[in-house]
PDB file of N, CA and C in Angstrom:
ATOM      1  N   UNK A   1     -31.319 -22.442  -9.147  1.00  0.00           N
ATOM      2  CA  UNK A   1     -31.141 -21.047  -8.784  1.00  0.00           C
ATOM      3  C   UNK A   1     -31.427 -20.831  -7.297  1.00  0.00           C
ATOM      4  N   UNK A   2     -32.326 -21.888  -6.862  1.00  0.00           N
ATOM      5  CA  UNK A   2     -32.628 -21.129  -5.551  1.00  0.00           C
ATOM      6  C   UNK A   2     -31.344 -22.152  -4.761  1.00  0.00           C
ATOM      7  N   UNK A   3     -31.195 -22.950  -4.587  1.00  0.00           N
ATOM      8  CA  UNK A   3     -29.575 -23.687  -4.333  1.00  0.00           C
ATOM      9  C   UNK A   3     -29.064 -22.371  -4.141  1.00  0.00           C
ATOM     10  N   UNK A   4     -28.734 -21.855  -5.395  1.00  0.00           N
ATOM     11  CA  UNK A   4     -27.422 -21.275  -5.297  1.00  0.00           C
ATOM     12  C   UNK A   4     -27.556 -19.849  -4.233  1.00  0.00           C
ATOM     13  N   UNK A   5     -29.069 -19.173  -4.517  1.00  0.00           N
ATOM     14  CA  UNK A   5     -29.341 -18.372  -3.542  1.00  0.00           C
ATOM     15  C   UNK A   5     -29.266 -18.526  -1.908  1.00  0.00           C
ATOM     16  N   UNK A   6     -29.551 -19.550  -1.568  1.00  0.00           N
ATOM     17  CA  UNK A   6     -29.222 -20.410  -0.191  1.00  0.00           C
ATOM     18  C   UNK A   6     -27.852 -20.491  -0.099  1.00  0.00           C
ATOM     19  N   UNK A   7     -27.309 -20.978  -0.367  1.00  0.00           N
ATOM     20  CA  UNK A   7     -25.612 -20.831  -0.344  1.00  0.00           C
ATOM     21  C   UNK A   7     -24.977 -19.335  -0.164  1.00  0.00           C
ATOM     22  N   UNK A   8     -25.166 -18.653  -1.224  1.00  0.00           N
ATOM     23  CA  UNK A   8     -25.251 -16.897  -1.315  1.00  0.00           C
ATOM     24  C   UNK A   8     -25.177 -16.416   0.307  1.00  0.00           C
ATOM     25  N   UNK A   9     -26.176 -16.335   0.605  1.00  0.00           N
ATOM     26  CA  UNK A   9     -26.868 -15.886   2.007  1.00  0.00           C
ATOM     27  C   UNK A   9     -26.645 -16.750   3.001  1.00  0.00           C
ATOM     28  N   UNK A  10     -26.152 -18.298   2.599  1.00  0.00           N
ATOM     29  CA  UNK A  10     -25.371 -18.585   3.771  1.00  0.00           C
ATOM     30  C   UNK A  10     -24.065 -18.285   4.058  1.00  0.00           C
ATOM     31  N   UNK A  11     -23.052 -17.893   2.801  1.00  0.00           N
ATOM     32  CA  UNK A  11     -21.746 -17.084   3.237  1.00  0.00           C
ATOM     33  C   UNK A  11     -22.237 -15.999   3.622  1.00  0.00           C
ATOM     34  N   UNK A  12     -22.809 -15.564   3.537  1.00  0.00           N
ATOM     35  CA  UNK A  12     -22.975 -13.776   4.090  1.00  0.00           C
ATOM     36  C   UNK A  12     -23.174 -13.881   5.497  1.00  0.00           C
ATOM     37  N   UNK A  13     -23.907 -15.156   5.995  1.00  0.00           N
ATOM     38  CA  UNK A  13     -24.338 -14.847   7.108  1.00  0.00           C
ATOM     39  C   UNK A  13     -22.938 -15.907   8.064  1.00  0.00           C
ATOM     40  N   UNK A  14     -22.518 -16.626   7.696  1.00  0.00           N
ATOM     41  CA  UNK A  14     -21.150 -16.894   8.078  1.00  0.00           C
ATOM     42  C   UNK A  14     -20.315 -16.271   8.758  1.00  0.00           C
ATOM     43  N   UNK A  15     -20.218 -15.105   7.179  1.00  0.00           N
ATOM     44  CA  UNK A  15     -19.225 -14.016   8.081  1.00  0.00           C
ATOM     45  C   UNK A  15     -19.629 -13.135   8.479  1.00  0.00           C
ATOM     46  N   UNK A  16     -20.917 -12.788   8.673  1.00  0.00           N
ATOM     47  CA  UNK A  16     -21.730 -11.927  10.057  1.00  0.00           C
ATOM     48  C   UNK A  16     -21.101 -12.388  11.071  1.00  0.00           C
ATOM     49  N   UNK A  17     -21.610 -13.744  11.497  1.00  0.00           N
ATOM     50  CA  UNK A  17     -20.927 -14.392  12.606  1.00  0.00           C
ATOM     51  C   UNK A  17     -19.879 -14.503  12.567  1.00  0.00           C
ATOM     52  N   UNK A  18     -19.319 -14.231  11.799  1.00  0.00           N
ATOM     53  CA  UNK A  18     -17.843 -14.524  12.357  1.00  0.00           C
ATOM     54  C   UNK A  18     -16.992 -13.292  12.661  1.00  0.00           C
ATOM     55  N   UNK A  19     -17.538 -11.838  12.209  1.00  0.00           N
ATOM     56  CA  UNK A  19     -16.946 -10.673  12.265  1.00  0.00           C
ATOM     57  C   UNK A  19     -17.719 -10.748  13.718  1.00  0.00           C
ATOM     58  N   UNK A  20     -18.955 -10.613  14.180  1.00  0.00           N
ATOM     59  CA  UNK A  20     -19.782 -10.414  15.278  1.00  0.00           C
ATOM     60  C   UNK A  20     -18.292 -10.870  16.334  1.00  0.00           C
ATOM     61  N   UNK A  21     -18.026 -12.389  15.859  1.00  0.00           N
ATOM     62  CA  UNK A  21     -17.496 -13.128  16.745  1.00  0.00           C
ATOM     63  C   UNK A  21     -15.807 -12.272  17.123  1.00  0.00           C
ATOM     64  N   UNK A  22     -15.234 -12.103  16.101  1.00  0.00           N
ATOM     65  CA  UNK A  22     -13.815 -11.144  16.638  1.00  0.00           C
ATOM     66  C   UNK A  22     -14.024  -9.865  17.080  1.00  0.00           C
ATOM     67  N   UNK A  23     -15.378  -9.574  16.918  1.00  0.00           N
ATOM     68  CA  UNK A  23     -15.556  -7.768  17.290  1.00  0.00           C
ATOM     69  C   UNK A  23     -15.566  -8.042  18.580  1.00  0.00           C
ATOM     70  N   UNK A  24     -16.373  -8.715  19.197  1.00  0.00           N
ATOM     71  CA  UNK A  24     -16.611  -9.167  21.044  1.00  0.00           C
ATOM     72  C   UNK A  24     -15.400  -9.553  21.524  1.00  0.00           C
ATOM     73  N   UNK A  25     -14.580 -10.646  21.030  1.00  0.00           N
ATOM     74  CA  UNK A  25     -13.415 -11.147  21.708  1.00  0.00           C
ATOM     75  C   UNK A  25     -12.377  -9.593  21.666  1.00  0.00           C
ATOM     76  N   UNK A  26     -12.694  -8.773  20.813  1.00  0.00           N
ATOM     77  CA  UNK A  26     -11.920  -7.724  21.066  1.00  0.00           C
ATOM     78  C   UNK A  26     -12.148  -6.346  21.655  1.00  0.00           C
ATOM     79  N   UNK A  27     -13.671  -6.600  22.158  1.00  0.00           N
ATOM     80  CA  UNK A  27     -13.975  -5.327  22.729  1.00  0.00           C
ATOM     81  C   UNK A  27     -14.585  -4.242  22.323  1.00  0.00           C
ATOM     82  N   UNK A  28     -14.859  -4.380  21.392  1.00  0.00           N
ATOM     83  CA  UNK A  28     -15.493  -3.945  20.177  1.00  0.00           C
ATOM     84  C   UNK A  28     -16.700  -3.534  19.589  1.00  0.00           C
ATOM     85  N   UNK A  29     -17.316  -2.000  19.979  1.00  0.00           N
ATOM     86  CA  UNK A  29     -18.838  -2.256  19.791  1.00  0.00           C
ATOM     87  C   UNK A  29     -19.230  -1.923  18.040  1.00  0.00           C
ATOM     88  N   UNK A  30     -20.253  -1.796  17.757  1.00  0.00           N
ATOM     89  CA  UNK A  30     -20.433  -2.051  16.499  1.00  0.00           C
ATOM     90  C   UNK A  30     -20.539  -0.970  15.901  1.00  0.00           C
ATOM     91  N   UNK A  31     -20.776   0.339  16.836  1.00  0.00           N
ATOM     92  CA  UNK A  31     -20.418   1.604  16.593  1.00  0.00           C
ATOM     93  C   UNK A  31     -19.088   1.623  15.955  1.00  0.00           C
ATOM     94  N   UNK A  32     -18.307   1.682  17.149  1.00  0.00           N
ATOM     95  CA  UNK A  32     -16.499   1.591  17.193  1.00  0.00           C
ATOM     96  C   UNK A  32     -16.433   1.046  15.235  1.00  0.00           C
ATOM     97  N   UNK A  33     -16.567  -0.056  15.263  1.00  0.00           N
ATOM     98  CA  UNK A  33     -16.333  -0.975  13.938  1.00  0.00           C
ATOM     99  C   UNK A  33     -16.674  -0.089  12.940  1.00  0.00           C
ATOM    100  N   UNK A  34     -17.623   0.508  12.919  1.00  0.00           N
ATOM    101  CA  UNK A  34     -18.374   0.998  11.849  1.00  0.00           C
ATOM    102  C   UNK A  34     -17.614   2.910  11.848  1.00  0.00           C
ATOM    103  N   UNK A  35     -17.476   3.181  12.794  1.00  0.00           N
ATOM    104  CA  UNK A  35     -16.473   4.866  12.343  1.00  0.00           C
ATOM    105  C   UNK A  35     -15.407   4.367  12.318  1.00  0.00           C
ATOM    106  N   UNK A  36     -14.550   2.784  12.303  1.00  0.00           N
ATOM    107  CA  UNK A  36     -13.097   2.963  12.087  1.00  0.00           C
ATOM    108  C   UNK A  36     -13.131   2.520  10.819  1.00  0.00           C
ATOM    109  N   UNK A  37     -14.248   2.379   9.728  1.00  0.00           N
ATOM    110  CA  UNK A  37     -13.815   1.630   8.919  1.00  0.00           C
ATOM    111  C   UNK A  37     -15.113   2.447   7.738  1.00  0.00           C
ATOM    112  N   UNK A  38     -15.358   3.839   8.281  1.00  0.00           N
ATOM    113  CA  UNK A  38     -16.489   4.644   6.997  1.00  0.00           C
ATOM    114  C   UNK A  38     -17.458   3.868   6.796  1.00  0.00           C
ATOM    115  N   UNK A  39     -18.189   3.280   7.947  1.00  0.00           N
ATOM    116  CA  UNK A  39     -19.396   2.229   7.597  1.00  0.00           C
ATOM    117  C   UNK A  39     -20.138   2.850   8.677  1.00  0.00           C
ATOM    118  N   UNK A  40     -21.692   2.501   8.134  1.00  0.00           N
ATOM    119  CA  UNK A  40     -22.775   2.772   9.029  1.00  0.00           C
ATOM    120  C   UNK A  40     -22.876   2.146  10.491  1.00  0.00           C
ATOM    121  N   UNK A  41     -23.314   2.308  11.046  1.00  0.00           N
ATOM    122  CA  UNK A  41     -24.023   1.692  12.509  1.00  0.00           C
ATOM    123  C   UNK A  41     -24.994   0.039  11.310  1.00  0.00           C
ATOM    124  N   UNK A  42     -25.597   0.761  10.737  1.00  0.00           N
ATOM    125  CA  UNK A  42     -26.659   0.055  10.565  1.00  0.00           C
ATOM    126  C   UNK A  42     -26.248  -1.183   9.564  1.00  0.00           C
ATOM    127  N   UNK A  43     -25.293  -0.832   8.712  1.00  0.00           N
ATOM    128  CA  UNK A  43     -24.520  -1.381   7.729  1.00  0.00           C
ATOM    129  C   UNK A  43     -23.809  -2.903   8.858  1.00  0.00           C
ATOM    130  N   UNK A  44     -23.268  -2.584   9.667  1.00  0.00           N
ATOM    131  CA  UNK A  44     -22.811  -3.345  10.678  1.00  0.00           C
ATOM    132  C   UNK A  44     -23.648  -4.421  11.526  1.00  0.00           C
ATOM    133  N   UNK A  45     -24.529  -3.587  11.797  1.00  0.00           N
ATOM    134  CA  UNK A  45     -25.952  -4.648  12.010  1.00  0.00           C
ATOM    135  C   UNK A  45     -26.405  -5.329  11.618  1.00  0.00           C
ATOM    136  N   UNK A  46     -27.020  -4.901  10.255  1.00  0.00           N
ATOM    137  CA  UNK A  46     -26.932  -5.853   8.953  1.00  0.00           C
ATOM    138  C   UNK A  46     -26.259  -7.039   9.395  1.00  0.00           C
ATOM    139  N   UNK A  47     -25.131  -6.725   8.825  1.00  0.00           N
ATOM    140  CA  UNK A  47     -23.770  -7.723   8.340  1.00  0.00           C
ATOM    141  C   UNK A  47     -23.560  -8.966   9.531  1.00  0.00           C
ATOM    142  N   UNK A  48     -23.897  -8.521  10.752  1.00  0.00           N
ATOM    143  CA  UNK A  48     -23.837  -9.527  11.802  1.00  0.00           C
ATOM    144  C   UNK A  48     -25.233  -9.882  12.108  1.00  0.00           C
ATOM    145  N   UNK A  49     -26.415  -9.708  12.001  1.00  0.00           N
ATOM    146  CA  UNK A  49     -27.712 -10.545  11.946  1.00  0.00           C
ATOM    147  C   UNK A  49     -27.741 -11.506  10.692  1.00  0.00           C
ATOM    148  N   UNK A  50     -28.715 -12.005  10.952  1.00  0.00           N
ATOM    149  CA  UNK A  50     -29.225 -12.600   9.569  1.00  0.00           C
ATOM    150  C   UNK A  50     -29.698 -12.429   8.305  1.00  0.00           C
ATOM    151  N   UNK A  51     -30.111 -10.884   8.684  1.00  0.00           N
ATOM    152  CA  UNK A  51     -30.360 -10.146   7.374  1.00  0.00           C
ATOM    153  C   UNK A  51     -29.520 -10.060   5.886  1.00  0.00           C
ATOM    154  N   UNK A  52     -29.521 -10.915   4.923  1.00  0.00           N
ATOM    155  CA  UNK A  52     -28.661 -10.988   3.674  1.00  0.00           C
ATOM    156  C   UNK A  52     -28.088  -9.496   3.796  1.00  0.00           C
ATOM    157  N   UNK A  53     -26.839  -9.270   4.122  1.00  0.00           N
ATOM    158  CA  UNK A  53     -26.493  -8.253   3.726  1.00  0.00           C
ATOM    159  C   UNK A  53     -25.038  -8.139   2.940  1.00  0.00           C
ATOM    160  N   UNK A  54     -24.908  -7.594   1.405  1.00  0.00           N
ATOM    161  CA  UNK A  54     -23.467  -8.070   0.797  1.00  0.00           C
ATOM    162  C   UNK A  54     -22.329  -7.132   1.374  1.00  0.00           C
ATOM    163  N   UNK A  55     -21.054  -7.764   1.134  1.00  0.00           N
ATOM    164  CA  UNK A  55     -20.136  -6.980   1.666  1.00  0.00           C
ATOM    165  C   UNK A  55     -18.692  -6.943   0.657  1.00  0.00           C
ATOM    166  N   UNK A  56     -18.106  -5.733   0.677  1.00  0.00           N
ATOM    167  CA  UNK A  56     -16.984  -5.982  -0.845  1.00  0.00           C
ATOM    168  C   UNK A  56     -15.902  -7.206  -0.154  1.00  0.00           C
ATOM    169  N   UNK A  57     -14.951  -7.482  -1.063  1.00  0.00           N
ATOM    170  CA  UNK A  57     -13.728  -7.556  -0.936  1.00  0.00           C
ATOM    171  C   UNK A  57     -12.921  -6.634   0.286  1.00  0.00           C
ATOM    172  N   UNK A  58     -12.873  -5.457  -0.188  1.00  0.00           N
ATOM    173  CA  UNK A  58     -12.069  -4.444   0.407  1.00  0.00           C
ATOM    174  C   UNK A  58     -12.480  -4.131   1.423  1.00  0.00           C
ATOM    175  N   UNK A  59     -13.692  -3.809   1.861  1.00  0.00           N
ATOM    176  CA  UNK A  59     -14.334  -3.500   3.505  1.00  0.00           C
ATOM    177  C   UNK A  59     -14.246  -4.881   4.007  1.00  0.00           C
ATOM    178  N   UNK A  60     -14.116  -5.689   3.714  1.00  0.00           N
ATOM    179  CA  UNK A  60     -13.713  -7.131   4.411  1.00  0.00           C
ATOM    180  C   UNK A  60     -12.653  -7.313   4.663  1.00  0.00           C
ATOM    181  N   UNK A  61     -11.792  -7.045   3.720  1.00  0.00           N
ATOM    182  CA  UNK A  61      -9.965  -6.594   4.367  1.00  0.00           C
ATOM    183  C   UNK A  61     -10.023  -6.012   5.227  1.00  0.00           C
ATOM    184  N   UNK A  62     -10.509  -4.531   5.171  1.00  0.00           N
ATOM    185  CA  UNK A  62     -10.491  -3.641   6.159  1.00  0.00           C
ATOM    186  C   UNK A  62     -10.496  -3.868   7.431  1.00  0.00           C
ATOM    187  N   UNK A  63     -12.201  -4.401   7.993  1.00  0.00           N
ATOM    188  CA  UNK A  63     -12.745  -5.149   8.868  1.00  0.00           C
ATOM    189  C   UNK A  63     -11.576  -5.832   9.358  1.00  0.00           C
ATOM    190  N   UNK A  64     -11.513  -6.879   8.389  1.00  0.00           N
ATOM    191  CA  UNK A  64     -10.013  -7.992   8.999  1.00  0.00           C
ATOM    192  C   UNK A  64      -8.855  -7.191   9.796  1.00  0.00           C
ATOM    193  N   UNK A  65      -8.648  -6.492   9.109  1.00  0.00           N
ATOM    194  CA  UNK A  65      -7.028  -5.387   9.714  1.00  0.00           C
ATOM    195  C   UNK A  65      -7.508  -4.900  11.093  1.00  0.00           C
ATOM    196  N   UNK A  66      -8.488  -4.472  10.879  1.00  0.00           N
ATOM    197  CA  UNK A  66      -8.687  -3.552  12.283  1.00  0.00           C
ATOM    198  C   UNK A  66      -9.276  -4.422  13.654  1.00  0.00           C
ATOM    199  N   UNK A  67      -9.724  -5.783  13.382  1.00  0.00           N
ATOM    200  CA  UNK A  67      -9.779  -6.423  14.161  1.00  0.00           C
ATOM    201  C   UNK A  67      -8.469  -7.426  14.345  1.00  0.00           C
ATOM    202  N   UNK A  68      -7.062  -7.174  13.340  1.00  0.00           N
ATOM    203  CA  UNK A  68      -6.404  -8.067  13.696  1.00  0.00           C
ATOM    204  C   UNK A  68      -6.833  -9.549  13.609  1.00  0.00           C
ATOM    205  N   UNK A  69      -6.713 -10.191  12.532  1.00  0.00           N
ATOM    206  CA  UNK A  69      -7.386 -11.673  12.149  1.00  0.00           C
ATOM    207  C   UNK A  69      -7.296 -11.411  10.741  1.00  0.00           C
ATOM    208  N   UNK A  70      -7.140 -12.772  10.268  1.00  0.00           N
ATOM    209  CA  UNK A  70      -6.646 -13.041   8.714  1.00  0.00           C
ATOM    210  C   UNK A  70      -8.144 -12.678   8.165  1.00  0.00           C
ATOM    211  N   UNK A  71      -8.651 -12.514   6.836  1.00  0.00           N
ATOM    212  CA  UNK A  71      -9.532 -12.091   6.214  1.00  0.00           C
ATOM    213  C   UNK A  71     -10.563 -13.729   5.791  1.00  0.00           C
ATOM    214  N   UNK A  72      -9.422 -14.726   5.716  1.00  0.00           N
ATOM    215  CA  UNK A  72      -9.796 -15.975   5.744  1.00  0.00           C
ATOM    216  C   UNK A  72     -10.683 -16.493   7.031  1.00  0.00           C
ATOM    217  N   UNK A  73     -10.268 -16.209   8.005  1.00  0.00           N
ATOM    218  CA  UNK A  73     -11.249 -16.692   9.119  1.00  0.00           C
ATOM    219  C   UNK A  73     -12.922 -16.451   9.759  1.00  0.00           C
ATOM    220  N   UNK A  74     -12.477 -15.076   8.384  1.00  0.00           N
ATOM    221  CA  UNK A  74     -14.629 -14.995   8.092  1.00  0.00           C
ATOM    222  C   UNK A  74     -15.472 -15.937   7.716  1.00  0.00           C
ATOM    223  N   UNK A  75     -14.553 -16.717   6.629  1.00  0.00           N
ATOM    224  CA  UNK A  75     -15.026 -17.779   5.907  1.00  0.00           C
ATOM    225  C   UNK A  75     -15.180 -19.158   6.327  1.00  0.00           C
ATOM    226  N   UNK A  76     -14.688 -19.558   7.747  1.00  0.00           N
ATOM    227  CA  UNK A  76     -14.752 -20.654   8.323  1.00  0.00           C
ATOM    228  C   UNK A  76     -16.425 -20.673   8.832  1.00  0.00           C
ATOM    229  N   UNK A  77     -16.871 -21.846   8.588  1.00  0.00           N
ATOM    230  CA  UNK A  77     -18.010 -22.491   9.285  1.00  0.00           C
ATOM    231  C   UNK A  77     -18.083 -22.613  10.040  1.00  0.00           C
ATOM    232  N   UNK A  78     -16.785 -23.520  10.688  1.00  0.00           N
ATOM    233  CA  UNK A  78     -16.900 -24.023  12.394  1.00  0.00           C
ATOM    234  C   UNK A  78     -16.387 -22.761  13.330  1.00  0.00           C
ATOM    235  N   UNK A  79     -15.674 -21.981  12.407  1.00  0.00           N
ATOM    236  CA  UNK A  79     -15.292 -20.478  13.584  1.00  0.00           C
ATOM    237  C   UNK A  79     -16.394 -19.719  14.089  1.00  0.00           C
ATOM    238  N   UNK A  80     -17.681 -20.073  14.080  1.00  0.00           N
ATOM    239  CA  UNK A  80     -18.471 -19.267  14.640  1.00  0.00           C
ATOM    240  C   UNK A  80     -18.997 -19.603  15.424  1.00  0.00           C
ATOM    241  N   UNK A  81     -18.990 -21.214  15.773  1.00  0.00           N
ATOM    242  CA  UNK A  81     -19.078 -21.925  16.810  1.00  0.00           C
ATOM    243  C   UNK A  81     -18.890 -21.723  18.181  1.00  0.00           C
TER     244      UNK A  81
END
């Protein structure tokens, strides 16, 4: 169980980094991210620190669209590199 919890919270924090990572290459503050897409300031913060924070399906599409980038490239390991 705890395996699997480690894993858990290491995708989450994956695609922290990796949303962190297309929000900057695009200019993007975390404000901006968060009123184009009905999400908190803080919700956003979350999601790009380390703090376990979960995120749906659908606000992950979202995210994806509005930064322009496939929804798949959250999920890369080495993309945060």
């Amino acid at each position: 169980m705890k395996k699997y919890m480690e894993q858990k919270t290491n995708i989450y924090n994956i695609i922290g980094r990796n949303i962190k990572k297309y929000r900057k290459q695009k200019g993007i503050t975390q404000r901006q991210l968060a009123e184009a897409n009905f999400l908190s300031d803080s919700f956003i913060a979350k999601l790009e620190s380390v703090t376990y924070q979960t995120i749906s399906i659908d606000t992950l599409e979202k995210i994806a669209i509005f930064l322009g980038v496939d929804i798949s490239k959250f999920f890369d390991e080495d993309n945060d590199k």
